[in-house]
C-alpha atoms as a PDB file:
ATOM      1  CA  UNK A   1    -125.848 -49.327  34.327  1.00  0.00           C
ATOM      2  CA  UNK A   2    -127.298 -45.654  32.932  1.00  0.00           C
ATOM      3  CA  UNK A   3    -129.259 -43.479  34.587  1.00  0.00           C
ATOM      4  CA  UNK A   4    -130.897 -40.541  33.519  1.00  0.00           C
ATOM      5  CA  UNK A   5    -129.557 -37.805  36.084  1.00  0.00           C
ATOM      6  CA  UNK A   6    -130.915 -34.720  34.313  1.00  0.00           C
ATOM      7  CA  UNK A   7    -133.609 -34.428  36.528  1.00  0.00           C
ATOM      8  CA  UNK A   8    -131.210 -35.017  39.660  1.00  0.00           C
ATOM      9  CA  UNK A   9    -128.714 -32.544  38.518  1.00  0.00           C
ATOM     10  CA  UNK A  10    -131.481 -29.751  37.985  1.00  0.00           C
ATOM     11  CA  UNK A  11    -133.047 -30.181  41.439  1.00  0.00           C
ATOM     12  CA  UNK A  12    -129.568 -30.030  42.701  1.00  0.00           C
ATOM     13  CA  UNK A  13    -129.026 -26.886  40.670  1.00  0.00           C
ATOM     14  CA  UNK A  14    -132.684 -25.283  41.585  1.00  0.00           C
ATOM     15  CA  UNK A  15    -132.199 -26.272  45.181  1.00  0.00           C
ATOM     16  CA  UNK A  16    -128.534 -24.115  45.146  1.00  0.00           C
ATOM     17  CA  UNK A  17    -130.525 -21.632  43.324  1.00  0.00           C
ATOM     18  CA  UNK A  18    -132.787 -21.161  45.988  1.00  0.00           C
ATOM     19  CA  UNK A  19    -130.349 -21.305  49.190  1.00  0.00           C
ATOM     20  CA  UNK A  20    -128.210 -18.504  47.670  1.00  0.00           C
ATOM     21  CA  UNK A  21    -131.290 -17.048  46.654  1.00  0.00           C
ATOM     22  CA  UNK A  22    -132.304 -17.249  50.462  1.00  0.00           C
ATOM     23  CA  UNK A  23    -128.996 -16.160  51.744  1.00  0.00           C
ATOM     24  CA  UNK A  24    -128.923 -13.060  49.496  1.00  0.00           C
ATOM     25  CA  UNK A  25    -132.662 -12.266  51.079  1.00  0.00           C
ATOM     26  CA  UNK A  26    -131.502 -12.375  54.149  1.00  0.00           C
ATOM     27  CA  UNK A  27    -128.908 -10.555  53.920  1.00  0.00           C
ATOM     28  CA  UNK A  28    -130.214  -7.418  51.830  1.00  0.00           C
ATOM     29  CA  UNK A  29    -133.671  -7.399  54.370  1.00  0.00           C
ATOM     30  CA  UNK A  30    -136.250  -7.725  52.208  1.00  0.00           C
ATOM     31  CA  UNK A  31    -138.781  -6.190  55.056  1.00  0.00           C
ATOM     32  CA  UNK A  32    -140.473  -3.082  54.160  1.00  0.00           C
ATOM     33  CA  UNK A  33    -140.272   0.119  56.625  1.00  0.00           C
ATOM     34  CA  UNK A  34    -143.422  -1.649  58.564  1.00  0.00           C
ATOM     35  CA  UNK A  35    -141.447  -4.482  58.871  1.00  0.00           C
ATOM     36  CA  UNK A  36    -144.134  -6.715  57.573  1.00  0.00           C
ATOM     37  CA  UNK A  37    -142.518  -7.699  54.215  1.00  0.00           C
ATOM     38  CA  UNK A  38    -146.139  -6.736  52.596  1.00  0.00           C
ATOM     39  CA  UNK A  39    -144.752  -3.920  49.705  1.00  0.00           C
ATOM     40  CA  UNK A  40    -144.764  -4.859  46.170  1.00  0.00           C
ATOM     41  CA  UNK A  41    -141.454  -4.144  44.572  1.00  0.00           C
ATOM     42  CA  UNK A  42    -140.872  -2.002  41.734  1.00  0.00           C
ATOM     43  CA  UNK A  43    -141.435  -3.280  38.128  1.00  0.00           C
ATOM     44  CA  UNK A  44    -137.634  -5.111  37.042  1.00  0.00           C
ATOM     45  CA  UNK A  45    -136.011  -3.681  40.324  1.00  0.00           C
ATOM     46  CA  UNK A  46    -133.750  -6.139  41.892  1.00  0.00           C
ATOM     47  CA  UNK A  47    -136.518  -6.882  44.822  1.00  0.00           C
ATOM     48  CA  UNK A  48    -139.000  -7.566  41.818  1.00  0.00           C
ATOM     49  CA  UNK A  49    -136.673 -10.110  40.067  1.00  0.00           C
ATOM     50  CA  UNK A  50    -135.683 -12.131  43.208  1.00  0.00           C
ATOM     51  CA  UNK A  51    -139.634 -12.256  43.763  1.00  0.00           C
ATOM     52  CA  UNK A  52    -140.079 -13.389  40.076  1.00  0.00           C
ATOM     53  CA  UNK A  53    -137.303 -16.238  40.703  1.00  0.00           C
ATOM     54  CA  UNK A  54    -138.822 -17.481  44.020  1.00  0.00           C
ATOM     55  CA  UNK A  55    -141.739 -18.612  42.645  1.00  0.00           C
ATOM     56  CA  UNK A  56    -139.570 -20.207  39.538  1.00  0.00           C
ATOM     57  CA  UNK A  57    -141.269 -17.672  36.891  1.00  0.00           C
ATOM     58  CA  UNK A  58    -139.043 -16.843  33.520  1.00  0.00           C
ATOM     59  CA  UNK A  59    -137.243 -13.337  33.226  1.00  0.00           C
ATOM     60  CA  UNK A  60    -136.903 -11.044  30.186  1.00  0.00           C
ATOM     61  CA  UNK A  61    -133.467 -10.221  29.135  1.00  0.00           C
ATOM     62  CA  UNK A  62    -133.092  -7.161  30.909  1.00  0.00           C
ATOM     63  CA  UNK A  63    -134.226  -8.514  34.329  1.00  0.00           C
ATOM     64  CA  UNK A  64    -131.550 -11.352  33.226  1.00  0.00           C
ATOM     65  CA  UNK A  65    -129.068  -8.872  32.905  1.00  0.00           C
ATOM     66  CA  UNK A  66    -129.668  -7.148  35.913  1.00  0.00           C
ATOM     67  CA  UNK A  67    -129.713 -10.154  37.742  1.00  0.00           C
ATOM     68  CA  UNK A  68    -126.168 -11.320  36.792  1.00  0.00           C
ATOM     69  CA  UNK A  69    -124.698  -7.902  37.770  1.00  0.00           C
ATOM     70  CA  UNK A  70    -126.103  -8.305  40.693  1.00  0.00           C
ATOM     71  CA  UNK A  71    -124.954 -11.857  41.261  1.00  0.00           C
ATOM     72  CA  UNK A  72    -127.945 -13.337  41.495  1.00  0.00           C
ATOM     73  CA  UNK A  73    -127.395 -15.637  38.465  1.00  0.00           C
ATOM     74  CA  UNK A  74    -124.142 -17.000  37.561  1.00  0.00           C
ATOM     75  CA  UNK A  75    -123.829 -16.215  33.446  1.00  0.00           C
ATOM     76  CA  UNK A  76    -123.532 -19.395  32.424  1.00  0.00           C
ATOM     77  CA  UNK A  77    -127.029 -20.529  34.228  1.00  0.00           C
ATOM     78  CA  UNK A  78    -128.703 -17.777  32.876  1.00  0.00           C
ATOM     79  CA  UNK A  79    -130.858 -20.214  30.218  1.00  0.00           C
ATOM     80  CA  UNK A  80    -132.436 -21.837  33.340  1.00  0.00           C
ATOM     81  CA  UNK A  81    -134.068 -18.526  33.750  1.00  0.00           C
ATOM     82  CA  UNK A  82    -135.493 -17.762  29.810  1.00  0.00           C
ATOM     83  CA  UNK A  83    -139.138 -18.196  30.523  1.00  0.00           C
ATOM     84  CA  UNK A  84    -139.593 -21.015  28.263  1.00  0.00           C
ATOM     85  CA  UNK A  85    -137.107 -22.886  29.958  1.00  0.00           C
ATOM     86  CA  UNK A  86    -138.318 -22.175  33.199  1.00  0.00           C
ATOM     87  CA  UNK A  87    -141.944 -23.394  32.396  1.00  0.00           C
ATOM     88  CA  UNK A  88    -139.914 -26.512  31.148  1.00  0.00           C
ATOM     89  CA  UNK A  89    -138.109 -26.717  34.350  1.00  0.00           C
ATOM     90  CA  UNK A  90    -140.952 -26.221  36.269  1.00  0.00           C
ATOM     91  CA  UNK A  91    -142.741 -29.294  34.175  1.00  0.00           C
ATOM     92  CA  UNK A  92    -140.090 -31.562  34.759  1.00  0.00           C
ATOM     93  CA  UNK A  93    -139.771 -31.031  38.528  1.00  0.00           C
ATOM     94  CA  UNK A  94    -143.340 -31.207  39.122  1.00  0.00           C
ATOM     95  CA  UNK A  95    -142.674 -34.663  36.991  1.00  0.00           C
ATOM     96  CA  UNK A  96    -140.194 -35.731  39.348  1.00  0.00           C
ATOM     97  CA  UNK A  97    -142.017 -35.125  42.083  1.00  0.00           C
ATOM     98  CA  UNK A  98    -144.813 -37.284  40.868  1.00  0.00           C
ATOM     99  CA  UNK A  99    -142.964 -39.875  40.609  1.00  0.00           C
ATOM    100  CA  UNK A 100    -143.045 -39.388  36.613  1.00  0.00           C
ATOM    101  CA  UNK A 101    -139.199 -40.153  35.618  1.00  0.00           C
ATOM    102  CA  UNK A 102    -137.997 -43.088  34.061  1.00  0.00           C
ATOM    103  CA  UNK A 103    -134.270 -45.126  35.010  1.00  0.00           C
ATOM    104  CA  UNK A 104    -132.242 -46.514  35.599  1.00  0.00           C
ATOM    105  CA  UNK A 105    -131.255 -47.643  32.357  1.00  0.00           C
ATOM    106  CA  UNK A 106    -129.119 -51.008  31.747  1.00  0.00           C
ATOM    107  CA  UNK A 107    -127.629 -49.944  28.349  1.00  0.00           C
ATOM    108  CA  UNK A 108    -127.447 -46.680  25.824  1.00  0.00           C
ATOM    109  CA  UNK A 109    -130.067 -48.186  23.518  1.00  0.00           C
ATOM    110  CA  UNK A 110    -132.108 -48.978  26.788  1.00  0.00           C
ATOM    111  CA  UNK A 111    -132.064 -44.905  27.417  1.00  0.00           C
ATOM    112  CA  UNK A 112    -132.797 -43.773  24.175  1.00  0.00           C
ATOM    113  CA  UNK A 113    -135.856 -46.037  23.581  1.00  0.00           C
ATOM    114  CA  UNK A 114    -137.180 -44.511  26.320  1.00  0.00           C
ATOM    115  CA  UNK A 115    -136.920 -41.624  24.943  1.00  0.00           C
ATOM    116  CA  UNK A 116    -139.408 -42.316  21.615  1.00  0.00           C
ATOM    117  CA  UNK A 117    -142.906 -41.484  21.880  1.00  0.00           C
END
């Protein structure tokens, strides 16, 4: 039996994404001086591109780059986070949690007639 895991294995990635993306939050305390976490960061400061990858929205190659000095994004996962892929990813998880995926699949040629409009 085949199953199409892509979509399984980027939820698992976007939900590890977003718990280190949590823990880092946490632990650089991203409340303003108030305390009430209102300010609006700085254009392609580190505060502004962990805001930008919250809500799942693409980066330009600087804020990329910045982001993987920072640790934020390992280098090799740093195509999840190219805004067209990232509109993609967002597409296919909003898919998934419709209930719009397709598997498993008995055979190859099973999977990749699925695949044909």
């Amino acid at each position: 039996m085949i199953t199409n895991t892509a979509n399984t294995a980027l939820l698992e990635e976007l939900e590890s994404h977003t718990k280190l993306f949590n823990i880092r939050k946490q632990e650089s305390g991203s409340i303003n001086k108030k305390g009430n976490g209102s300010h609006k960061p700085a254009k392609n400061s580190l505060a502004a591109i962990k805001e930008k990858m919250k809500g799942l929205a693409g980066l330009t190659k600087e804020e990329i780059e910045k982001a993987v000095e920072a640790g934020l994004i390992f280098k090799d996962q740093t195509w999840n986070w190219v805004s067209s892929n990232a509109d993609s990813l967002r597409e296919g998880l909003k898919n998934v949690e419709n209930g719009q995926c397709q598997g498993p699949f008995t055979d190859v040629d099973e999977l990749v007639a699925s695949l044909k409009p």
